[in-house]
Protein backbone atom coordinates (compact mmCIF):
# COMPACT_ATOMS: atom_id res chain seq x y z
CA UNK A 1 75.83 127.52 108.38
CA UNK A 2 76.62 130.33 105.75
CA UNK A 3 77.74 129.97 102.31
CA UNK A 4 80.83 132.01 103.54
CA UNK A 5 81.68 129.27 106.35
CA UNK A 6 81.35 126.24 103.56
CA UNK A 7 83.64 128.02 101.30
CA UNK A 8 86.22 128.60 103.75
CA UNK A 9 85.99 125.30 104.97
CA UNK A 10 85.73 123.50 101.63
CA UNK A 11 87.10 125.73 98.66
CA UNK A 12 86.89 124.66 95.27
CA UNK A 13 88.00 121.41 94.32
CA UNK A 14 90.26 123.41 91.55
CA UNK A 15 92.37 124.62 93.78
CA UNK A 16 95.39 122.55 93.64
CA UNK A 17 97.86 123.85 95.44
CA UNK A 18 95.40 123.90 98.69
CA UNK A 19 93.96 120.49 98.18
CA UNK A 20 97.75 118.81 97.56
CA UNK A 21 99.03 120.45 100.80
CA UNK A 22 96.74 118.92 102.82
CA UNK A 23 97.23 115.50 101.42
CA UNK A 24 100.99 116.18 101.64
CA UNK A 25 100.88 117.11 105.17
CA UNK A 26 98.64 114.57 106.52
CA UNK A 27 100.63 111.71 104.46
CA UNK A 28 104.06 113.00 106.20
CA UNK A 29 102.35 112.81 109.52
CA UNK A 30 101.25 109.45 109.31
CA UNK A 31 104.91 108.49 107.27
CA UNK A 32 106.97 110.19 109.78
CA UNK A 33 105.16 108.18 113.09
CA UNK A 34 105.22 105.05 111.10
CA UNK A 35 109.42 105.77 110.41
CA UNK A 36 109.78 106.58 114.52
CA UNK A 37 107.24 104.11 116.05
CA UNK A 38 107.38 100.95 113.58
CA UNK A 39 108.99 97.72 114.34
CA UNK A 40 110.14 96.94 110.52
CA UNK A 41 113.59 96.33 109.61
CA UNK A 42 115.83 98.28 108.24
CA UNK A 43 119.74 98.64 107.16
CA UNK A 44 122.16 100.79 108.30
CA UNK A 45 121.52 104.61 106.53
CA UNK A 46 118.10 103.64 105.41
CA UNK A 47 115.14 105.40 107.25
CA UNK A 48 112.29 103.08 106.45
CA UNK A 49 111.60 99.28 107.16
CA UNK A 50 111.74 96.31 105.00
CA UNK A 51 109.21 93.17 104.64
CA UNK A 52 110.65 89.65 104.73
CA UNK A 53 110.25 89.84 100.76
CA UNK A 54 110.97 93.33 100.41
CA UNK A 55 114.19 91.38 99.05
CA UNK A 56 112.42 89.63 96.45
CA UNK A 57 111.66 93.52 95.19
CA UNK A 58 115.20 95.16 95.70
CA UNK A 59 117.80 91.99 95.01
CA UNK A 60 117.16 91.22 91.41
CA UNK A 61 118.12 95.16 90.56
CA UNK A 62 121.15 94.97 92.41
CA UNK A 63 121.87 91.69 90.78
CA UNK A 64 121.18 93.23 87.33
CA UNK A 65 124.16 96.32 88.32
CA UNK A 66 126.22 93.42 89.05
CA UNK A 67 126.14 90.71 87.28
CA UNK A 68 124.13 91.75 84.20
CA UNK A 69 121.17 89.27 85.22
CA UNK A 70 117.92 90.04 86.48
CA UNK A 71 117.89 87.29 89.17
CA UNK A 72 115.95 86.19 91.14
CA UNK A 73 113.13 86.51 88.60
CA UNK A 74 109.86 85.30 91.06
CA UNK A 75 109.15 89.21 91.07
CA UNK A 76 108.01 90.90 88.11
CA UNK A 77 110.08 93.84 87.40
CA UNK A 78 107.34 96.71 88.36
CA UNK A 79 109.50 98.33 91.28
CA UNK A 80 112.60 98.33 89.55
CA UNK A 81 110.90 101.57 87.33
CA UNK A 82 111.98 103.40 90.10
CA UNK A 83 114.87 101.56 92.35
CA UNK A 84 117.10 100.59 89.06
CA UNK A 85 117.72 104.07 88.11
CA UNK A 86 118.35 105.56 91.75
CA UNK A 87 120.49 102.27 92.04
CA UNK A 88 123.03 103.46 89.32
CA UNK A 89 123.56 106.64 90.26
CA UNK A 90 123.13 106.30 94.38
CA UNK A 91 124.26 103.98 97.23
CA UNK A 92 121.57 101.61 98.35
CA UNK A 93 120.76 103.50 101.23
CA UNK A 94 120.39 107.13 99.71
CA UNK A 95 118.49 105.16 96.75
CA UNK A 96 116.17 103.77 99.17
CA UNK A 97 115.24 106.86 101.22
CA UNK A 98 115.04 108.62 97.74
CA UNK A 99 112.33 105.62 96.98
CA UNK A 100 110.52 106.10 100.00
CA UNK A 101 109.95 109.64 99.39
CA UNK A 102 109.02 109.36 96.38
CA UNK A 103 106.30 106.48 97.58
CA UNK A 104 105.38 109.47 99.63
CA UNK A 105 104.91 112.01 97.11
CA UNK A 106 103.09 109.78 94.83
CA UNK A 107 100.73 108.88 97.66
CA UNK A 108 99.99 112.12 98.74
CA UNK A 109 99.14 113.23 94.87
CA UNK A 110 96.79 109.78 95.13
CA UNK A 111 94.98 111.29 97.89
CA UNK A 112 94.16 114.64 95.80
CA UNK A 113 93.37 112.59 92.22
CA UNK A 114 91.29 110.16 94.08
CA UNK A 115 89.03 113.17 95.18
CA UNK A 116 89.33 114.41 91.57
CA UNK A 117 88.02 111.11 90.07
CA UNK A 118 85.09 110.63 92.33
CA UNK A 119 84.25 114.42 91.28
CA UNK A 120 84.62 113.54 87.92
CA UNK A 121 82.80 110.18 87.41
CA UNK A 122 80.22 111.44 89.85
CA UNK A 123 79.86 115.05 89.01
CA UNK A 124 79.76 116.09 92.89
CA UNK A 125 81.25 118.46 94.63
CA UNK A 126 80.55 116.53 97.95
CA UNK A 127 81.63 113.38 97.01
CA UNK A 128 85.18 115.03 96.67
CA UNK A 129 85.01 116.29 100.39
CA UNK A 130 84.30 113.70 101.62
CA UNK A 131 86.24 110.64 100.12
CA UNK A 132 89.21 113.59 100.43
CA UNK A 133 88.44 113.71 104.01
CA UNK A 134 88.11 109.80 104.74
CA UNK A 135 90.98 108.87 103.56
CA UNK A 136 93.48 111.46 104.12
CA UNK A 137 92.31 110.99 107.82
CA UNK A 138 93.47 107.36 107.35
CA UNK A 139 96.41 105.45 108.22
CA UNK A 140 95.11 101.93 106.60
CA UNK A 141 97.08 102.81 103.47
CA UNK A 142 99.60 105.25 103.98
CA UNK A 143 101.15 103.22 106.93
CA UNK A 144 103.03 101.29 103.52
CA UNK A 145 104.53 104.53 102.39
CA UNK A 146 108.03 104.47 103.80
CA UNK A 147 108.40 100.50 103.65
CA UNK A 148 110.08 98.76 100.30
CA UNK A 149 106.96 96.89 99.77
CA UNK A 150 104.81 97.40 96.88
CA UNK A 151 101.56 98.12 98.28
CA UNK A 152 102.21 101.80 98.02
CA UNK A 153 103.02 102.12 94.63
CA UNK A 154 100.43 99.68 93.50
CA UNK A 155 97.80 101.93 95.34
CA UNK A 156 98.99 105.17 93.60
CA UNK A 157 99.53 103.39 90.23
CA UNK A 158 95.78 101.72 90.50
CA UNK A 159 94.19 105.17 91.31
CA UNK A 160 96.15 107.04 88.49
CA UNK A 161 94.87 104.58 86.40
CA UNK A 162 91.25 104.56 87.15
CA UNK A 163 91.52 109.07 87.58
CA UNK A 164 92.73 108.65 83.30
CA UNK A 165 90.36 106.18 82.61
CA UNK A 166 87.35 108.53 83.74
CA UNK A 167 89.01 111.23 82.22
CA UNK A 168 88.64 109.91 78.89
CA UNK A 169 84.81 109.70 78.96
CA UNK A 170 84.80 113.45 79.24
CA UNK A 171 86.40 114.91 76.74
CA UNK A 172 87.15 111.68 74.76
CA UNK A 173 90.92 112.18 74.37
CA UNK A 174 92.79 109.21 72.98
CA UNK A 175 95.87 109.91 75.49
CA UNK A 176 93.54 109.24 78.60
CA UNK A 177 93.30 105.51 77.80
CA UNK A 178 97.08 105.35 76.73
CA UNK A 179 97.57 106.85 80.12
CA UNK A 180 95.15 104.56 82.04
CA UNK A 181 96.74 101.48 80.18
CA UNK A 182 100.20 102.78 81.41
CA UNK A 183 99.59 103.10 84.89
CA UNK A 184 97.31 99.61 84.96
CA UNK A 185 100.21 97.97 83.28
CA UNK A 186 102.82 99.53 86.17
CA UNK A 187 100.14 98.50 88.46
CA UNK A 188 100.02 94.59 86.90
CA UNK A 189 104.11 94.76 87.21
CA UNK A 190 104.23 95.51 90.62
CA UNK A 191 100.90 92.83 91.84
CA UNK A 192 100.54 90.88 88.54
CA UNK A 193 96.94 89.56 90.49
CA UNK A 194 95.17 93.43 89.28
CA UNK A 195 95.90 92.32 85.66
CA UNK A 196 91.96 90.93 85.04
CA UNK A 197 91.57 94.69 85.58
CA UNK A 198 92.06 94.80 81.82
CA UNK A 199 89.40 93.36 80.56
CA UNK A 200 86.90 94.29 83.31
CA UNK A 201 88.11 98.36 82.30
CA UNK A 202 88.28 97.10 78.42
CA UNK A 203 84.57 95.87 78.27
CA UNK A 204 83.45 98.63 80.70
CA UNK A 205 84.32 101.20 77.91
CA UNK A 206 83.28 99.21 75.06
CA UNK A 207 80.06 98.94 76.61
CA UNK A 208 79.96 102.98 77.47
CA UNK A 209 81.28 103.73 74.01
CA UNK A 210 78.48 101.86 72.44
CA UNK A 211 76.12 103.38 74.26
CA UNK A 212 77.48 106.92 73.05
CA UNK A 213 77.33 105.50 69.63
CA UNK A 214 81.26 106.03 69.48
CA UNK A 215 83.39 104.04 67.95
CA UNK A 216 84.68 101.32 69.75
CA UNK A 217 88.39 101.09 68.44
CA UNK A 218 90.02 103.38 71.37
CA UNK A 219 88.96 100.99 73.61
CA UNK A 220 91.83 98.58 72.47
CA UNK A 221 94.23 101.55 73.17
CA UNK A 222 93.96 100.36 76.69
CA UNK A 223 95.44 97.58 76.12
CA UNK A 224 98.20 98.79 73.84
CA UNK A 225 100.92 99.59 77.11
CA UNK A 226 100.31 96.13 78.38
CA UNK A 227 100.61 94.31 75.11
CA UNK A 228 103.62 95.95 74.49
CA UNK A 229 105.33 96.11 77.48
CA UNK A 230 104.16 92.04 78.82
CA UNK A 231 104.85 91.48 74.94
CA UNK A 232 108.53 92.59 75.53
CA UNK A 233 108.58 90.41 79.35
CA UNK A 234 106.82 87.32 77.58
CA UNK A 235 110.03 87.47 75.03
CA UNK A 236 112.51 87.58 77.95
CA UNK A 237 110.93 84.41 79.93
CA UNK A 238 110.85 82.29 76.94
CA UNK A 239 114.50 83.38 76.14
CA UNK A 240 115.10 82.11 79.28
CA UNK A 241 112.86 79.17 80.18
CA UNK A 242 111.68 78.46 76.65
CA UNK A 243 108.34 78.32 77.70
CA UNK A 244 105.35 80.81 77.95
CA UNK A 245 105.18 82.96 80.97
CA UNK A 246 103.37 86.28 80.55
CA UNK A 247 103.59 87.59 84.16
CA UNK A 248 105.03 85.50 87.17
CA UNK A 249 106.36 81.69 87.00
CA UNK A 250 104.89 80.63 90.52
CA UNK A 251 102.79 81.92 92.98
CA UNK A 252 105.50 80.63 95.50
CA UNK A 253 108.47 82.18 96.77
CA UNK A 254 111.10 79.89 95.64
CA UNK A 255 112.06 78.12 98.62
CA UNK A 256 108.66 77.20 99.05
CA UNK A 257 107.51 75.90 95.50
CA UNK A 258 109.88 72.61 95.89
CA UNK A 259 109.20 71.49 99.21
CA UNK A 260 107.19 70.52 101.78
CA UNK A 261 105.92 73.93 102.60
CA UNK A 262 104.00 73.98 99.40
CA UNK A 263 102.10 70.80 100.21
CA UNK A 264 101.83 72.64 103.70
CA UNK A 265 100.09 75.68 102.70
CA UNK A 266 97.60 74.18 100.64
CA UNK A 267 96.63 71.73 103.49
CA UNK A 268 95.91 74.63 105.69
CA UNK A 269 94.29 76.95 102.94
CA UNK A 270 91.99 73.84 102.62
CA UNK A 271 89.90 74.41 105.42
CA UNK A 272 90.81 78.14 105.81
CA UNK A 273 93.87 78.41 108.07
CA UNK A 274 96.17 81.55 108.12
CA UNK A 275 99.25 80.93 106.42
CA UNK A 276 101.21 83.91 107.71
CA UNK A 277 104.43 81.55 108.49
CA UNK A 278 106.23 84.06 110.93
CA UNK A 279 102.58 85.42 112.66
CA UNK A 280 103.05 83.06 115.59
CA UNK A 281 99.19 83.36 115.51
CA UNK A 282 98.55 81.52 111.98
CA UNK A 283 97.64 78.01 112.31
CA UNK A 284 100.44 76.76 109.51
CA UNK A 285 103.19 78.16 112.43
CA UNK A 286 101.93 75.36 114.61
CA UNK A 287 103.94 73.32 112.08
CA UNK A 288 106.53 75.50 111.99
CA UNK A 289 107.91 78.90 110.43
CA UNK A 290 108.67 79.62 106.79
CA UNK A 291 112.03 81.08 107.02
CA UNK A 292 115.05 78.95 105.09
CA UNK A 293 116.68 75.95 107.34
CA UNK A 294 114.33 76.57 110.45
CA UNK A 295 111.48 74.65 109.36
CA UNK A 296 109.67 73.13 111.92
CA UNK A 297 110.36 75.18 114.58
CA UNK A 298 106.78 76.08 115.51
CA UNK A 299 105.20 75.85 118.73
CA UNK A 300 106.09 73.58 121.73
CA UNK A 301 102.78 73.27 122.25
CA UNK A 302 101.50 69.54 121.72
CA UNK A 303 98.09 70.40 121.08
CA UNK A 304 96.28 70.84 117.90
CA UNK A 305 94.80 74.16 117.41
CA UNK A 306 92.96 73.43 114.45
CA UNK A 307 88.71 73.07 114.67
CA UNK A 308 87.72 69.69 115.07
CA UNK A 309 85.58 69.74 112.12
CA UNK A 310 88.11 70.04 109.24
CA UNK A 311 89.08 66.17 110.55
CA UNK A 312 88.56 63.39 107.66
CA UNK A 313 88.77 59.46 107.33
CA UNK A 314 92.35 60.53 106.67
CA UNK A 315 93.88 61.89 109.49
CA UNK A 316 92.74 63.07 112.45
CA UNK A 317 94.57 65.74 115.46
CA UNK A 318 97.13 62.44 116.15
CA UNK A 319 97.82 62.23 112.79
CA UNK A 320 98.80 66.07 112.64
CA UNK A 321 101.00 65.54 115.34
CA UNK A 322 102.80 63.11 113.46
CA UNK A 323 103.35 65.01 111.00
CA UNK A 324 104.26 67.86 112.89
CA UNK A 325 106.85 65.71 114.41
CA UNK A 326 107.91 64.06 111.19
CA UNK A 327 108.57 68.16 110.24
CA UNK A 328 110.70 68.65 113.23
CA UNK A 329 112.72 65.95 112.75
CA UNK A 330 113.28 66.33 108.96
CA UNK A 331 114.25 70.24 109.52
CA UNK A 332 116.09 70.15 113.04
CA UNK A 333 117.82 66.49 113.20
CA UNK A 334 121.62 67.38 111.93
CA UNK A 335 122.03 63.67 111.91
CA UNK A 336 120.24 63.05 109.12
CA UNK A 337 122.16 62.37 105.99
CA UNK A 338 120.58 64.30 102.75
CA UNK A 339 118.82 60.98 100.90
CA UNK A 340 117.16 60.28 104.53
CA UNK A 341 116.26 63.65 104.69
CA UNK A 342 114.48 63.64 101.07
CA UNK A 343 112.82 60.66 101.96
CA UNK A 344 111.35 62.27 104.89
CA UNK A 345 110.43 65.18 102.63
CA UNK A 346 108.36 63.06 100.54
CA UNK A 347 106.38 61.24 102.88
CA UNK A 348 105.62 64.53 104.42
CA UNK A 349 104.67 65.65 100.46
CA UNK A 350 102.40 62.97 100.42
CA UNK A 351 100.60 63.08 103.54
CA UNK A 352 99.85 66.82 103.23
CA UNK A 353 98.16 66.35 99.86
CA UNK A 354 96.01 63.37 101.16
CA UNK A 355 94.67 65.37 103.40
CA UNK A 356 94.34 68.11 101.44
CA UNK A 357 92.70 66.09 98.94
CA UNK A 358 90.74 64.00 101.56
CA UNK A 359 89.15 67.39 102.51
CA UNK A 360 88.24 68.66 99.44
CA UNK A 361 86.23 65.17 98.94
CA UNK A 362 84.70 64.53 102.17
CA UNK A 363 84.63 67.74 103.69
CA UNK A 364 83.07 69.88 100.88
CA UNK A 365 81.09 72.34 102.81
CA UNK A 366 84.31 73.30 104.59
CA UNK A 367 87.00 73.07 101.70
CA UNK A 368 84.33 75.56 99.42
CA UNK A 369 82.73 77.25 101.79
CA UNK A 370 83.61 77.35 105.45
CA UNK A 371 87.06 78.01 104.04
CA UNK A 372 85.99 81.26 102.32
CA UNK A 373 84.10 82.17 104.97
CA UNK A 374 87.34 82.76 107.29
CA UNK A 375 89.35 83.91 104.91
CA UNK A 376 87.07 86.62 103.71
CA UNK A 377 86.91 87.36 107.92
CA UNK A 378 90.60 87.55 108.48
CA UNK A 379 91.20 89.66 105.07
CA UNK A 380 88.61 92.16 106.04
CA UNK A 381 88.87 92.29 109.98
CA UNK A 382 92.27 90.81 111.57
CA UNK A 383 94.23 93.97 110.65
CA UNK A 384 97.66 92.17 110.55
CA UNK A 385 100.67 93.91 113.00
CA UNK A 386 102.44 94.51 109.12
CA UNK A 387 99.70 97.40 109.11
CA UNK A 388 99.60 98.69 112.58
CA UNK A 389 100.89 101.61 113.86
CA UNK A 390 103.30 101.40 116.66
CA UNK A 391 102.63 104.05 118.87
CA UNK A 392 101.19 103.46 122.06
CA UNK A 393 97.47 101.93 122.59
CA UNK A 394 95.33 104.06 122.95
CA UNK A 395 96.09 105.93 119.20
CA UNK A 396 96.18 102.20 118.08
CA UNK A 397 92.79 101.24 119.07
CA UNK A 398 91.78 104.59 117.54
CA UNK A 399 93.00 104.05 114.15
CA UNK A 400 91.91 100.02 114.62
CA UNK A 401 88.23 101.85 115.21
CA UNK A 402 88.08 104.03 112.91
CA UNK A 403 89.23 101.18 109.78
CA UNK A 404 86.14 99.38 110.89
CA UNK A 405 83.85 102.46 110.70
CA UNK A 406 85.26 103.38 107.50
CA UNK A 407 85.01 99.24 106.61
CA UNK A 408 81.48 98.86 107.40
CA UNK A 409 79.94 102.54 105.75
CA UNK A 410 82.02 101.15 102.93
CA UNK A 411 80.10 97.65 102.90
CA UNK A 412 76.94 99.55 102.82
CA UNK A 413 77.93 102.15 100.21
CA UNK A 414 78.65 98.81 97.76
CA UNK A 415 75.15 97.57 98.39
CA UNK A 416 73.69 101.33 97.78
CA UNK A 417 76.37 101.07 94.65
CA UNK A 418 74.81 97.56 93.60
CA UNK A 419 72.30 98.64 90.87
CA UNK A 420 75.24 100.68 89.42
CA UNK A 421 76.69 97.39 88.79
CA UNK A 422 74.37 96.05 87.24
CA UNK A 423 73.59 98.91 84.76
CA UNK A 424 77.44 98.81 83.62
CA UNK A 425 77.49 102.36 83.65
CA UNK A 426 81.31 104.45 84.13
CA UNK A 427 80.28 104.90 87.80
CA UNK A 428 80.22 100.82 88.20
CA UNK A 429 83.90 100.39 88.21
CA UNK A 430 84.47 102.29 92.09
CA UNK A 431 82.75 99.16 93.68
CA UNK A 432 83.64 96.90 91.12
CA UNK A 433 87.55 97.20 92.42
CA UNK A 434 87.04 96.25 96.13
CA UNK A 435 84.72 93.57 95.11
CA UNK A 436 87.02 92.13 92.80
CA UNK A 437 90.08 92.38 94.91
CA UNK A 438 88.26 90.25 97.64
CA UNK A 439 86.99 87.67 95.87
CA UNK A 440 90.00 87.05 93.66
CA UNK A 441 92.38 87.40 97.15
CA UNK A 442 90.12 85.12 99.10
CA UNK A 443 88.70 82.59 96.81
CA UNK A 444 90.53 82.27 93.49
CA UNK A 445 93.62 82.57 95.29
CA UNK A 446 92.97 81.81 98.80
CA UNK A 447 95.32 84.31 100.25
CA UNK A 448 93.44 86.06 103.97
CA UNK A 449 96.59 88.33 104.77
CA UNK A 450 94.66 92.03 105.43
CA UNK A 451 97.69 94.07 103.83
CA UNK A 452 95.94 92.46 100.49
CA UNK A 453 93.35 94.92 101.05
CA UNK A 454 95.46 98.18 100.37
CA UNK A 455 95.14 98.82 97.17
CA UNK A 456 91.42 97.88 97.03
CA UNK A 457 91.11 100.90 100.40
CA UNK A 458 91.11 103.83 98.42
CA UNK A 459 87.84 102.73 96.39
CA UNK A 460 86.05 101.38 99.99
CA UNK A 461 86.63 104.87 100.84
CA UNK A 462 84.65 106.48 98.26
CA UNK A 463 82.24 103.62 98.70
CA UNK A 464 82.12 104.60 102.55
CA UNK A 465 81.78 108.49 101.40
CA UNK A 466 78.84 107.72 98.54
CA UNK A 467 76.40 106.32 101.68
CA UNK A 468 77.46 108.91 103.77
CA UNK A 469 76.56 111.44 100.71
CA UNK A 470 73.45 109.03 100.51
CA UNK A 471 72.85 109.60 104.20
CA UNK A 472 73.17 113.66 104.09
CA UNK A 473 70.95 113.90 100.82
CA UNK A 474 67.92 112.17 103.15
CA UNK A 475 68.83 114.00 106.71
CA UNK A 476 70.49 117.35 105.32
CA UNK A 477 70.00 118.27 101.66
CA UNK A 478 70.28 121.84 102.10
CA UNK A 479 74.29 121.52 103.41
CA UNK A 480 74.41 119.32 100.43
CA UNK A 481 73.23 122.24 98.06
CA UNK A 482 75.56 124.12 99.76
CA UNK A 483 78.94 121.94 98.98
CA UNK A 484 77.37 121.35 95.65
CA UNK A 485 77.50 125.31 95.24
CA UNK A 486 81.00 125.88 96.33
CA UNK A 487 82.54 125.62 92.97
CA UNK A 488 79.87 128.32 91.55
């Protein structure tokens, strides 16, 4: 294969305008079949879908335009940088597509600056082509572009952030950092879990800066956008609650954090259940769905589905049917007067954290580690219908196949990208992200939903292109020389 061929197949990574079509074109593909196939919701005038808390996102904005109060407040205010300012001068709808669009933009320029920082921290041309390649060939991501959601944006946001952090180490330009800070801070506003990304990037450059025998005071530059900016949101809580509260309140939506369902979730994250309410497949739906004044309505089906080892002194499958029918009764029973009602709340409250509890005592093997064990399994590998594409099988199963491929050269590019780690050099931080967004997603916060995985994808990808890069430096060196060569 000539040098000619390579260049006209891969020309230099400089070339913008090339590079940013591409990504452009291939992200409006996969946004316009997710628009025309998908099964989301939508409102009237509005060309993308919604998520059932897409309204925790959008309804505190349109609160503030009305009523001068940014309520409901479980949402940090990350999404409104862009929906409160298309809300005053557009209709919901128009502001909405005009969000979408710009989800798509932003992704597409993600796809490109990815690339660019791989090149950068790497110094290889073939890194670039191929992360480039990987993941503008894949939906797992961009299927979140036209949905009011805030994977999207916390993807983009992350990978800006990272592309101005590397940037800094090469020329050494105080505005990279303030830059990198910016976007991490948008990032911690829109999934306030990515904030520990502060001081992982904060003592990554202290230690790099040391070992340049720099000075170590632009380090703390990072941090200047988020002390500001949380500074300002810390002010506004305790104005409001008179207490503390540097990112979110709760963990919980609200309807959740007072009742039963709270008790509920915990129960089944105990042993490693789904949670999903409204996937009929989840194991908490055998108790019954999530959604407001239809709890209990889960399956007919009298059965337990649950393993028989997650069983204690406490309760056993009978036990969980009485429960389960204590729950039906409670939520469905329009006899019930409000006290009788509370009461039955409460004694469902109490039996969910004895067995949670009872668990967690007797059943340690299973609460610490069987537990992680399936969430880190359903996170990874149960792609969730939320991130499907809705087209017909056979391009399903494709896109399914190729996730996995992509999934598992990733997994072995992180244990190539191990001693990198260790070494806490710059390079360190590409598997440091997926790492950290698993663990934290599956065991400090025992959460298995796949779509968690987003904004961690990107950084697989590069992961899955450095052991393919690995690969062709063993089998084919001499193609290698050639990409290498192709900005020369």
């Amino acid at each position: 294969m000539g040098k000619g061929f390579i260049t006209l197949l891969f020309p230099a990574t400089s070339k913008w305008p090339y590079w940013l079509s591409l990504a452009f074109i291939s992200r409006l593909i996969f946004f316009l079949l997710v628009i025309h196939f998908s099964q989301y919701n939508h409102f009237p005038g509005f060309w993308g879908g919604l998520r059932g808390d897409s309204e925790g996102y959008m309804l505190p904005f349109e609160n503030l335009i009305k009523t001068g109060s940014y309520t409901p407040d479980y949402r940090m205010p990350g999404f409104g940088v862009l929906y409160y300012p298309l809300l005053l001068v557009f209709s919901k709808a128009t502001a909405c597509n005009i969000l979408i669009i710009i989800q798509l933009l932003l992704s597409s320029l993600s796809v490109y600056v990815l690339a660019l920082t791989v090149k950068k921290i790497f110094k290889s041309n073939t890194l670039f082509y191929l992360t480039f390649l990987i993941y503008t060939t894949s939906i797992f991501s961009s299927i979140q572009d036209p949905v009011l959601i805030s994977e999207s944006l916390t993807t983009s946001t992350l990978i800006l952030s990272i592309h101005f952090f590397a940037r800094y180490f090469d020329k050494y330009e105080i505005k990279e950092l303030i830059f990198s800070g910016s976007f991490l801070t948008w990032t911690t506003f829109l999934r306030p879990i990515f904030s520990p990304l502060f001081l992982i990037l904060f003592v990554l450059a202290v230690i790099v800066l040391m070992r340049s025998k720099r000075k170590m005071f632009p380090a703390f530059l990072l941090l200047l956008p988020i002390a500001i900016i949380d500074g300002a949101w810390i002010v506004r809580n305790y104005i409001n609650y008179k207490k503390i509260a540097p990112l979110t309140k709760t963990v919980y939506f609200p309807w959740i954090e007072n009742t039963h369902l709270k008790s509920m979730i915990e129960f089944t994250q105990s042993w490693g259940g789904a949670i999903w309410f409204v996937d009929p497949k989840a194991e908490i739906s055998w108790f019954g769905n999530g959604k407001p004044c239809t709890f209990g309505s889960g399956s007919k089906n009298d059965s337990v589905p649950f393993p028989g080892y997650i069983y204690t002194s406490q309760f056993n499958a009978d036990s969980l049917k009485t429960l389960k029918n204590l729950i039906t009764r409670m939520t469905t029973d329009s006899c019930l007067s409000t006290l009788q009602k509370s009461d039955y709340q409460r004694t469902v409250i109490e039996k969910f954290n004895r067995y949670t509890l009872s668990e967690k005592k007797e059943n340690p093997y299973v609460f610490y580690i069987k537990s992680n064990e399936k969430r880190l399994n359903a996170l990874l590998f149960s792609i969730h219908p939320v991130t499907k594409l809705y087209i017909n099988n056979t391009i399903s199963k494709f896109y399914n196949a190729y996730y996995y491929i992509i999934l598992s050269f990733g997994f072995l590019g992180i244990l190539l990208m191990l001693p990198l780690i260790f070494k806490l050099y710059l390079n360190c931080i590409i598997p440091a992200i997926p790492v950290f967004t698993i663990l934290i997603h599956a065991v400090v916060i025992r959460e298995n939903e796949n779509r968690y995985l987003i904004p961690a994808y990107p950084f697989i990808v590069i992961c899955a292109g450095y052991c393919l890069y690995w690969l062709l430096n063993k089998f084919s060196p001499s193609l290698v020389n050639k990409l290498e060569a192709t900005d020369l």
